[in-house]
C-alpha atoms as a PDB file:
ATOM      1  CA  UNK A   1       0.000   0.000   0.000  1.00  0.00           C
ATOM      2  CA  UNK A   2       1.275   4.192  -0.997  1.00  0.00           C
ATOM      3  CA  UNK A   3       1.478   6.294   1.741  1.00  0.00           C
ATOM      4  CA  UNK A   4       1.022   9.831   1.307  1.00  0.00           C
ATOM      5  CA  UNK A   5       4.289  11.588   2.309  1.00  0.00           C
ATOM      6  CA  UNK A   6       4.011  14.628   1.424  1.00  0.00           C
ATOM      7  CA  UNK A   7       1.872  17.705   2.669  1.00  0.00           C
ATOM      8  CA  UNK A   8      -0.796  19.220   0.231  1.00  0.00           C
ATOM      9  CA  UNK A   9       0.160  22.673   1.006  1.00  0.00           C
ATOM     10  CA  UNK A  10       4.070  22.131  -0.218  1.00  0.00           C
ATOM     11  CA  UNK A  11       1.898  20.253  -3.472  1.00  0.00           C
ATOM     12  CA  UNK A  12      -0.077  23.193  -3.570  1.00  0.00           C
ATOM     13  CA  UNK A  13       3.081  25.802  -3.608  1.00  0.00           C
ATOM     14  CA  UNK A  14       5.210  23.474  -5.983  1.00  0.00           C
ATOM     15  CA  UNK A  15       2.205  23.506  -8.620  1.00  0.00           C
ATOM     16  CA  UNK A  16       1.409  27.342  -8.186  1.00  0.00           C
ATOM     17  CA  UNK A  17       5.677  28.025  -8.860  1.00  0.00           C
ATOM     18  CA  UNK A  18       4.970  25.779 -11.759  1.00  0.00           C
ATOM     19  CA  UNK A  19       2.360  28.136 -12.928  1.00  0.00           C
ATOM     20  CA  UNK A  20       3.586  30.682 -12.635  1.00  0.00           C
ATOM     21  CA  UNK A  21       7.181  29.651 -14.021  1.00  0.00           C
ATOM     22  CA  UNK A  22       5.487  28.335 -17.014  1.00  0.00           C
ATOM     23  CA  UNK A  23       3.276  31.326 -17.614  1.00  0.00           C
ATOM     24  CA  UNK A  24       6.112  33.754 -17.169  1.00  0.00           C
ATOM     25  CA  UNK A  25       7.665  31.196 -20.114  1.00  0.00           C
ATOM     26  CA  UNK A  26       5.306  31.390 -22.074  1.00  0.00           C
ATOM     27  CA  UNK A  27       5.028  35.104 -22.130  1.00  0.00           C
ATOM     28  CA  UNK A  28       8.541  35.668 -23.338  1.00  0.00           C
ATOM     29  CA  UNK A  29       8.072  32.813 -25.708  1.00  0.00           C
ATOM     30  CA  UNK A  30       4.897  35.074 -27.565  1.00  0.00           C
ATOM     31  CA  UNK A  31       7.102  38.243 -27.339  1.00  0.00           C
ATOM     32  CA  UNK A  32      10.251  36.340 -29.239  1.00  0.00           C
ATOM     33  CA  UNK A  33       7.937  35.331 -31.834  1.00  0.00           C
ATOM     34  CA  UNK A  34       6.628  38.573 -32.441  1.00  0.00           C
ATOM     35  CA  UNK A  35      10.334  39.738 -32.452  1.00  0.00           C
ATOM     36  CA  UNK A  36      10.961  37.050 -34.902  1.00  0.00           C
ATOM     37  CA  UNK A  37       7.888  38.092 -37.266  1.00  0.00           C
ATOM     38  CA  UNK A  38       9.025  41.656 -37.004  1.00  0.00           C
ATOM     39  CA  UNK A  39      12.685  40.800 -37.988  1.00  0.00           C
ATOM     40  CA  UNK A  40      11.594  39.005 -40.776  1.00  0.00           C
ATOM     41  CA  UNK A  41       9.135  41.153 -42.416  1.00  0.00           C
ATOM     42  CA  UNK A  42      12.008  44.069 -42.014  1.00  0.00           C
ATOM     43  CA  UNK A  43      14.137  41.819 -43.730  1.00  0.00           C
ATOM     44  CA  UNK A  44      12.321  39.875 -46.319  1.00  0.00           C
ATOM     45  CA  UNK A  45       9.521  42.446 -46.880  1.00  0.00           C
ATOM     46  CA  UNK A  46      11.124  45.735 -46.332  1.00  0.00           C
ATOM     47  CA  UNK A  47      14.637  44.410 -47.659  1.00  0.00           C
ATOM     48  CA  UNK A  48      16.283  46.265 -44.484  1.00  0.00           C
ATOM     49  CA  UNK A  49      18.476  43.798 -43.638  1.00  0.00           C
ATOM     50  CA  UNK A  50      19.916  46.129 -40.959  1.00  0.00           C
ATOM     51  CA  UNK A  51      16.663  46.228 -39.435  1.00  0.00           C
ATOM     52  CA  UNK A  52      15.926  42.995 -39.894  1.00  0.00           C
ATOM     53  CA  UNK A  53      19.259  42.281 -37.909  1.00  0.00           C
ATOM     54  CA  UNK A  54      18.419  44.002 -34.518  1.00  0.00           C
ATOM     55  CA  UNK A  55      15.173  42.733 -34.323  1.00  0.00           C
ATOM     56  CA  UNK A  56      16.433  39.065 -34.419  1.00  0.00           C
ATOM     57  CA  UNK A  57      19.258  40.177 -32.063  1.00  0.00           C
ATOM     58  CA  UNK A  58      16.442  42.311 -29.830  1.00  0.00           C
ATOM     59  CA  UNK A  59      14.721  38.777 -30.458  1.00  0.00           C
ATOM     60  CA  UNK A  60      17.512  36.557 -28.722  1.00  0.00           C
ATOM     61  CA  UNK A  61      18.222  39.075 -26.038  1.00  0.00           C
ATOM     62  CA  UNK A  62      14.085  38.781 -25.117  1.00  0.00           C
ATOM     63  CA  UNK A  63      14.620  35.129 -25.430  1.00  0.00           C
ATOM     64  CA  UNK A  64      17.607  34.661 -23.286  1.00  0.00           C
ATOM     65  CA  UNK A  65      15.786  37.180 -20.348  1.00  0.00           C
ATOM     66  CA  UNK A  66      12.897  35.512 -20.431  1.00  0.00           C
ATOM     67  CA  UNK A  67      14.689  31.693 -19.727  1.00  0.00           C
ATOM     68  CA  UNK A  68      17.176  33.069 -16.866  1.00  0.00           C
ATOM     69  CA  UNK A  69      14.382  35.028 -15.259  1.00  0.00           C
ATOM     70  CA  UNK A  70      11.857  32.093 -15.168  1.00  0.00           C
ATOM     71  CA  UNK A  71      13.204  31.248 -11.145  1.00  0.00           C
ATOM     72  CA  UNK A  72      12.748  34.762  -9.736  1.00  0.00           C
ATOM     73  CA  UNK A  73       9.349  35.493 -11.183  1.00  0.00           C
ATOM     74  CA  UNK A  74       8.225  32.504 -10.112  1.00  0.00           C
ATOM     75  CA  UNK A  75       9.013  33.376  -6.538  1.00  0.00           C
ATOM     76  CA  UNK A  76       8.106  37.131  -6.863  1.00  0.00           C
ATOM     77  CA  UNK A  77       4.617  36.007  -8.046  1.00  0.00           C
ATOM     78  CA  UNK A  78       3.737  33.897  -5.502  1.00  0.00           C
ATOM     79  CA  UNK A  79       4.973  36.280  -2.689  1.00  0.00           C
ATOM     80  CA  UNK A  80       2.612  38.826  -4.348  1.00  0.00           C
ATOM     81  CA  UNK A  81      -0.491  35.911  -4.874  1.00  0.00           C
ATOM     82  CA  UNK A  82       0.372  35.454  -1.299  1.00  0.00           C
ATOM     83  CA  UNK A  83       0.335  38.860   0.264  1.00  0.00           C
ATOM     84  CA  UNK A  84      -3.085  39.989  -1.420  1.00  0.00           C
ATOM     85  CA  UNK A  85      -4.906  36.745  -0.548  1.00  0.00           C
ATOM     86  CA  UNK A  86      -3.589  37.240   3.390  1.00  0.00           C
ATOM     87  CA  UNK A  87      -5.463  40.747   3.987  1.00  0.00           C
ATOM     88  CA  UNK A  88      -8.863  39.031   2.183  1.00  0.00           C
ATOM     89  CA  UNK A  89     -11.216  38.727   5.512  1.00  0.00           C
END
C-alpha cells in the first residue's frame, strides 16, 4: 500500500511556482515570436536587412531574459499571490 508523504500545502506551492514559471515562459516565448515576425518582415519584406538584424538580435536578447528570469518570477509572483490573498477577511 502508498502512503502519502508529502503535505498538500508544499503540493499546492510546488504547482502554483509551476504556474507561474510556465506562464512567465510562455510570455517571453509570444514576445520572441513577435520579435521574430518583425525581424523578418524588415528583412524579407522591407529588404532592411539592418533592421531585420536588430530585431532578431532584440529577439535573442528577449529570449535569453525571459529563460534566466523564469526562477525569480516565479518566486516574486507567488509572494505577491500570497500577500493579497492574506489581507482578504
Amino acid at each position: 500500500m502508498v502512503q502519502e508523504t508529502s503535505n498538500s500545502d508544499d503540493d499546492f506551492d510546488t504547482h502554483e511556482k509551476t504556474y507561474y514559471s510556465v506562464l512567465h515562459l510562455v510570455k517571453w516565448i509570444v514576445i520572441n515570436l513577435a520579435l521574430i515576425l518583425a525581424a523578418l518582415a524588415f528583412a524579407f519584406v522591407l529588404h532592411s536587412a539592418f533592421l531585420g538584424g536588430s530585431f532578431l538580435i532584440l529577439a535573442l536578447v528577449a529570449l535569453v531574459y525571459g529563460v534566466a528570469s523564469i526562477g525569480r518570477t516565479a518566486r516574486e509572483s507567488v509572494g505577491r499571490y500570497e500577500a493579497h490573498h492574506h489581507q482578504l477577511p
